[in-house]
N, C-alpha and C. Protein backbone atom coordinates (compact mmCIF):
# COMPACT_ATOMS: atom_id res chain seq x y z
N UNK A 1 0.83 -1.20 0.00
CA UNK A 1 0.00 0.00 0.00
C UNK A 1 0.87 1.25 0.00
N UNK A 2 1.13 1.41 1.09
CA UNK A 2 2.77 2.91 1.27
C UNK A 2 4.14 1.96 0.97
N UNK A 3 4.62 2.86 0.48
CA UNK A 3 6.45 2.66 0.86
C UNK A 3 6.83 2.61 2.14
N UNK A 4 8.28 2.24 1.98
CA UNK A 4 8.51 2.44 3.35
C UNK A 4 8.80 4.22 3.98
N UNK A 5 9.39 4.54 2.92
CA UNK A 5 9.63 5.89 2.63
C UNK A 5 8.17 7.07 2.61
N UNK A 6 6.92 6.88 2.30
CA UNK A 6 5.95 7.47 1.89
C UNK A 6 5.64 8.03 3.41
N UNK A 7 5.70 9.49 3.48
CA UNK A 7 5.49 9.56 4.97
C UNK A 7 4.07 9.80 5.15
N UNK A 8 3.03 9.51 5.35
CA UNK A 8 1.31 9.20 5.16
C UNK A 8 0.98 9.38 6.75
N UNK A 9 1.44 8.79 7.92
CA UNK A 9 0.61 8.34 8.38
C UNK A 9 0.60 10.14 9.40
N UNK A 10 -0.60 10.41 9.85
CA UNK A 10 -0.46 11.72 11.14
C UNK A 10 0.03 11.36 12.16
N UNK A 11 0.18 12.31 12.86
CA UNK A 11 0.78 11.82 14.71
C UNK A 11 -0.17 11.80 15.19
N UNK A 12 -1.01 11.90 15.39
CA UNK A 12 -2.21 11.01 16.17
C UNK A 12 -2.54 9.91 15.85
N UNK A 13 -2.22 9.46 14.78
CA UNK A 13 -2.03 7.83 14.41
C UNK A 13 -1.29 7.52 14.98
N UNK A 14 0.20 7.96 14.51
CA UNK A 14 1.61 7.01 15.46
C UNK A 14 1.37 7.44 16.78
N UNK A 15 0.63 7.95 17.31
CA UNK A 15 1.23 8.22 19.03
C UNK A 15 0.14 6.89 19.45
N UNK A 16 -1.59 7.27 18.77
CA UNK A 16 -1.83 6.23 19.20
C UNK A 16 -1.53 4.47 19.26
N UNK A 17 -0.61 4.35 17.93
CA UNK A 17 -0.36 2.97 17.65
C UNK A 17 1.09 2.38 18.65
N UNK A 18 1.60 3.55 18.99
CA UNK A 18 3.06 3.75 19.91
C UNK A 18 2.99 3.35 21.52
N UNK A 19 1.14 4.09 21.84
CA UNK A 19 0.93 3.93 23.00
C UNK A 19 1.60 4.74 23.78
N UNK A 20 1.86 6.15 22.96
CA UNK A 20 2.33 8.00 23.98
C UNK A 20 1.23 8.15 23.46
N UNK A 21 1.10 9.85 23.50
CA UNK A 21 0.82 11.04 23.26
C UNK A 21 1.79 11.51 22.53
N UNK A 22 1.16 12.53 21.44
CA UNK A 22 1.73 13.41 21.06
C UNK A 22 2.64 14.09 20.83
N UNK A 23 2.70 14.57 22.29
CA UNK A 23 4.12 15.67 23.12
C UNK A 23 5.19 13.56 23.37
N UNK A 24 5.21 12.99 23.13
CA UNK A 24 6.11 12.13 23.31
C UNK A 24 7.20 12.44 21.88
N UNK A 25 5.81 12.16 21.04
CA UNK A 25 6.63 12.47 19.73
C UNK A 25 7.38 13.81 19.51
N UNK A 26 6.95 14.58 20.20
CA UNK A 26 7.58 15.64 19.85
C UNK A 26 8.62 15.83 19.97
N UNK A 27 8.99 15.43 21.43
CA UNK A 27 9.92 15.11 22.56
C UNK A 27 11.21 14.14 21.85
N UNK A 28 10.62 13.50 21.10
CA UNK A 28 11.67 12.23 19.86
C UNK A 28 12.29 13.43 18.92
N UNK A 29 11.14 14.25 18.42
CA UNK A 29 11.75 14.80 17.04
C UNK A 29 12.88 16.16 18.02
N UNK A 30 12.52 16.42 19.01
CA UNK A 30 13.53 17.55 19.80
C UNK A 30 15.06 17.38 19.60
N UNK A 31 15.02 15.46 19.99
CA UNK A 31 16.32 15.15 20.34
C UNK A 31 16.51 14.05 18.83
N UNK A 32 16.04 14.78 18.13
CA UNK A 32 16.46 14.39 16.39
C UNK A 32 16.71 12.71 16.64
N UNK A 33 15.37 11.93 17.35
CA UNK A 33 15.28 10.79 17.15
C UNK A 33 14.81 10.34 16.03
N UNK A 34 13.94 11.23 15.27
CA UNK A 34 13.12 10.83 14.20
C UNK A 34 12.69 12.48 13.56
N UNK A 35 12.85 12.29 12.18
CA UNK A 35 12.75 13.41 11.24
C UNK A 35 11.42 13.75 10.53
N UNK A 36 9.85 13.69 10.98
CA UNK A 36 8.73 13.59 9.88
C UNK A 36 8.42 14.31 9.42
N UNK A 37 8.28 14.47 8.29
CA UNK A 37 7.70 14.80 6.85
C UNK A 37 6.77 16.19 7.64
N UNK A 38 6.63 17.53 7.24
CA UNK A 38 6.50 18.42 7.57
C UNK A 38 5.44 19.28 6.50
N UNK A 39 4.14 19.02 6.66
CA UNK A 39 2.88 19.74 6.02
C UNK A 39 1.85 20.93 6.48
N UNK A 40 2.53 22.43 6.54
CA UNK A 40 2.24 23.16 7.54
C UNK A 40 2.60 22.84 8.97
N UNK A 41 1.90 22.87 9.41
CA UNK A 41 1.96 22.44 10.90
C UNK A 41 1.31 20.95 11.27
N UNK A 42 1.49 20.29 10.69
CA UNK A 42 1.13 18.92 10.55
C UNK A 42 2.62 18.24 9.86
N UNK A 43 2.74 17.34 10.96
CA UNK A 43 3.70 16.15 11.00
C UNK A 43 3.37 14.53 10.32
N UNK A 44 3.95 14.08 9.34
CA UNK A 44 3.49 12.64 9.19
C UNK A 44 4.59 11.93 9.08
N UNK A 45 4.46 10.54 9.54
CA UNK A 45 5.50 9.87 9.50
C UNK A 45 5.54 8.48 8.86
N UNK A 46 6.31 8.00 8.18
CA UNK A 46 6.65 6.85 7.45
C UNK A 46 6.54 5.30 8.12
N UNK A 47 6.66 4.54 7.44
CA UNK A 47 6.63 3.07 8.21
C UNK A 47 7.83 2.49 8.76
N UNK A 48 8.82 3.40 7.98
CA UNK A 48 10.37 3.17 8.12
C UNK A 48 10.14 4.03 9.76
N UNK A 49 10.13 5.27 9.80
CA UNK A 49 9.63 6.25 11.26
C UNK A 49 9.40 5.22 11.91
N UNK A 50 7.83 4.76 12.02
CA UNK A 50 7.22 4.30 12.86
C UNK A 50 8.22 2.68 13.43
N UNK A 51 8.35 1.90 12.27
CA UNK A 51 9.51 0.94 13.08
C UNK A 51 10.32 1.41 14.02
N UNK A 52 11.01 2.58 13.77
CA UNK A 52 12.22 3.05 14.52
C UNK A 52 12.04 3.49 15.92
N UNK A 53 10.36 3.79 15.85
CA UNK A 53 10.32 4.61 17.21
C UNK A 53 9.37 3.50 17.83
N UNK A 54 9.11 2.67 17.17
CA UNK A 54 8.27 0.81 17.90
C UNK A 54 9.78 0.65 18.69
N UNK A 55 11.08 0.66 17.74
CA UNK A 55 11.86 -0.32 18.71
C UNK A 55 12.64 0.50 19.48
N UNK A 56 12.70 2.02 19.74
CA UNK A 56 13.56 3.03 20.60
C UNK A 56 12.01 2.53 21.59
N UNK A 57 10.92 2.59 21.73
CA UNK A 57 10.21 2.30 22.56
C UNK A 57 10.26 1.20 23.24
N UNK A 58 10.75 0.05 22.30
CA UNK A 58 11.00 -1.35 23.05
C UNK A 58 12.09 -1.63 23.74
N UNK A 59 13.04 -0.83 23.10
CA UNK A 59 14.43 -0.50 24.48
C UNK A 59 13.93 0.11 25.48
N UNK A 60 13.33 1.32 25.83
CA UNK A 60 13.28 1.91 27.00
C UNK A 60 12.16 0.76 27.81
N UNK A 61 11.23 0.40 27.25
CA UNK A 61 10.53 -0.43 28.25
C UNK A 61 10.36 -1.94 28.28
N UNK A 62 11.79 -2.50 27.04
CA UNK A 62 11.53 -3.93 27.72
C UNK A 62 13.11 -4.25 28.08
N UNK A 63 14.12 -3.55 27.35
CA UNK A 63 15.46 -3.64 27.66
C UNK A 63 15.93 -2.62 29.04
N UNK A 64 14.84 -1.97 29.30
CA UNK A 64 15.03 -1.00 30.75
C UNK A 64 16.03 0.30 30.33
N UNK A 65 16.06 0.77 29.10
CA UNK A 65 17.35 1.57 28.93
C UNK A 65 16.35 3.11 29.32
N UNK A 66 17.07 3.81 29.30
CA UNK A 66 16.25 5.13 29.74
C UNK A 66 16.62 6.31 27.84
N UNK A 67 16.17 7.07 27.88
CA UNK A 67 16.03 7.67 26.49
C UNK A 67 17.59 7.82 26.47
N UNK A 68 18.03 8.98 27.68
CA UNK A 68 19.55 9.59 27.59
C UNK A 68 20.78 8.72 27.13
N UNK A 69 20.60 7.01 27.68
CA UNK A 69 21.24 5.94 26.97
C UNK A 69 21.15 5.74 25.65
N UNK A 70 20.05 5.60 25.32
CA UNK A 70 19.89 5.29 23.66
C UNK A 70 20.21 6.55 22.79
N UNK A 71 20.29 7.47 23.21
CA UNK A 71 20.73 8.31 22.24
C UNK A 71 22.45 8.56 22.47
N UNK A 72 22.86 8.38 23.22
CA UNK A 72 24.25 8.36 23.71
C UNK A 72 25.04 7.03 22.78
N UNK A 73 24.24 6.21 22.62
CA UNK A 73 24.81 4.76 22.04
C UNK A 73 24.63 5.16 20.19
N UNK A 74 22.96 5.84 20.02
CA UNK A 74 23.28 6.21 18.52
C UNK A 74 24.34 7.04 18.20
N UNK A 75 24.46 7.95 18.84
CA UNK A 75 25.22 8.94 18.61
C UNK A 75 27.10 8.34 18.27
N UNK A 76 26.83 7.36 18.94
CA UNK A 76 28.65 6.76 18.81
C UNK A 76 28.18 5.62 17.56
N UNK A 77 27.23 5.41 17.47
CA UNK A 77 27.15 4.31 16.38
C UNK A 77 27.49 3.17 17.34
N UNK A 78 26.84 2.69 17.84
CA UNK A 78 27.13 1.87 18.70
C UNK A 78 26.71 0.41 18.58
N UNK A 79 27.64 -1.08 18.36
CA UNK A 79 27.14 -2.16 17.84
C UNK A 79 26.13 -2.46 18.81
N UNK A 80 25.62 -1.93 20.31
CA UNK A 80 25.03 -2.80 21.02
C UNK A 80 23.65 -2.17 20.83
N UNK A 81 23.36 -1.22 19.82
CA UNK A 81 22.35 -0.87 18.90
C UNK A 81 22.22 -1.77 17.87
N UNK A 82 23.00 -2.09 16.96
CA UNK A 82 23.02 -3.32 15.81
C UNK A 82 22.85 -4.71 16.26
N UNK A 83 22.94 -4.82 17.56
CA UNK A 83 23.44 -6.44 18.08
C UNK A 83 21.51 -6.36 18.50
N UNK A 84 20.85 -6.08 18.99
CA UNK A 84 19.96 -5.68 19.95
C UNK A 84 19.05 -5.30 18.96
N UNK A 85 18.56 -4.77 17.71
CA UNK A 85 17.84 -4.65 16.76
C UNK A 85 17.43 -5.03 15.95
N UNK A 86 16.18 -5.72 16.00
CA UNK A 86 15.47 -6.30 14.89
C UNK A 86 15.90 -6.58 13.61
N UNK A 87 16.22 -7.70 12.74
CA UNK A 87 16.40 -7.32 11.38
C UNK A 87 15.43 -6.22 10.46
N UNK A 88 14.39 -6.57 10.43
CA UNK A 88 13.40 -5.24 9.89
C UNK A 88 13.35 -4.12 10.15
N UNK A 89 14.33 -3.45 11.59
CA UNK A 89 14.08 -2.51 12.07
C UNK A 89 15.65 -1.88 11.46
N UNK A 90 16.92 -2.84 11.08
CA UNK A 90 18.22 -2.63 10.71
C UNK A 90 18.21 -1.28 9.68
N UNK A 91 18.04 -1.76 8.79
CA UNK A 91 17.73 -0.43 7.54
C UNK A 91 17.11 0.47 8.18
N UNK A 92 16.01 0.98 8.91
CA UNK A 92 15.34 2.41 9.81
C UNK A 92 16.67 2.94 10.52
N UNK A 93 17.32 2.03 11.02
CA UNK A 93 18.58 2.55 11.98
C UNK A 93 19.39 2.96 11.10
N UNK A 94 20.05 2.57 10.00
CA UNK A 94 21.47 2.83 9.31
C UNK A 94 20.27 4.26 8.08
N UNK A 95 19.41 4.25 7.82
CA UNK A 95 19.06 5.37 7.41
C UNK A 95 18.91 6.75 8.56
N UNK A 96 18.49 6.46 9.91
CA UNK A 96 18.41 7.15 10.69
C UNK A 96 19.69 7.92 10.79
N UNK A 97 21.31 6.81 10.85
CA UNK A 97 22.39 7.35 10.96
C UNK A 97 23.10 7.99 9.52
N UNK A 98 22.26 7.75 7.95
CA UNK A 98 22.21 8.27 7.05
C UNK A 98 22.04 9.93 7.41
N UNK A 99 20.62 10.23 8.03
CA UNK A 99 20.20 11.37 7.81
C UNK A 99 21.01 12.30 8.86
N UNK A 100 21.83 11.52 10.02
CA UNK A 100 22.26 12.38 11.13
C UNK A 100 23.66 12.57 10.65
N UNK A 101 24.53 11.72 9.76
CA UNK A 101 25.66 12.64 9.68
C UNK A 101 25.81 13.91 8.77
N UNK A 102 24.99 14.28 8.19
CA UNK A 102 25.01 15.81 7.80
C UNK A 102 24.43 16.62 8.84
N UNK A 103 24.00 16.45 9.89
CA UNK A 103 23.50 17.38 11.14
C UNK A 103 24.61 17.30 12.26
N UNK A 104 24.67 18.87 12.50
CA UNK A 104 25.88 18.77 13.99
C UNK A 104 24.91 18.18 15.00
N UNK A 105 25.59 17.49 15.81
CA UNK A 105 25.33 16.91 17.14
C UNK A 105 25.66 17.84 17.88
């Protein structure tokens, strides 16, 4: 139906399918966890997105990591991100670290 790429879905979709709110997502895109597609003031996000922030969600609440960890570990490129990640979710991550090395940290 979508690409993986096609950014379609609203944030009131992904927050509800995520199981936050809103201001969670927002809170992701602050700390340039996730980049969505930008239509006025309306945010949508991709399936590639939504994997990425299913499994940054499944670290903090089934691997116990807290946010400040997981972004500390992307940020170094860190294998115990690659070791620990879904195959389906692999490509969302190495595009994620696609889109962050042209942005200062």
């Amino acid at each position: 139906m979508f690409s993986e790429e096609d950014k379609s879905y609203p944030i009131e979709l992904v927050a509800d399918f995520l199981g936050v709110n809103s201001r969670t997502l927002y809170y992701y895109e602050k700390f340039a966890l996730v980049c969505p597609l930008r239509r006025g003031r309306k945010r949508y996000y991709s399936k590639a997105d939504i994997k990425w922030l299913k499994f940054i969600r499944e670290m903090m609440y089934e691997q116990g990591m807290n946010l400040r960890s997981i972004i500390v570990l992307i940020r170094r490129r860190d294998q115990v991100i690659m070791n620990i990640c879904p195959d389906d979710v692999v490509d969302c991550f190495k595009n994620y670290l696609v889109k962050k090395v042209d942005q200062d940290w």
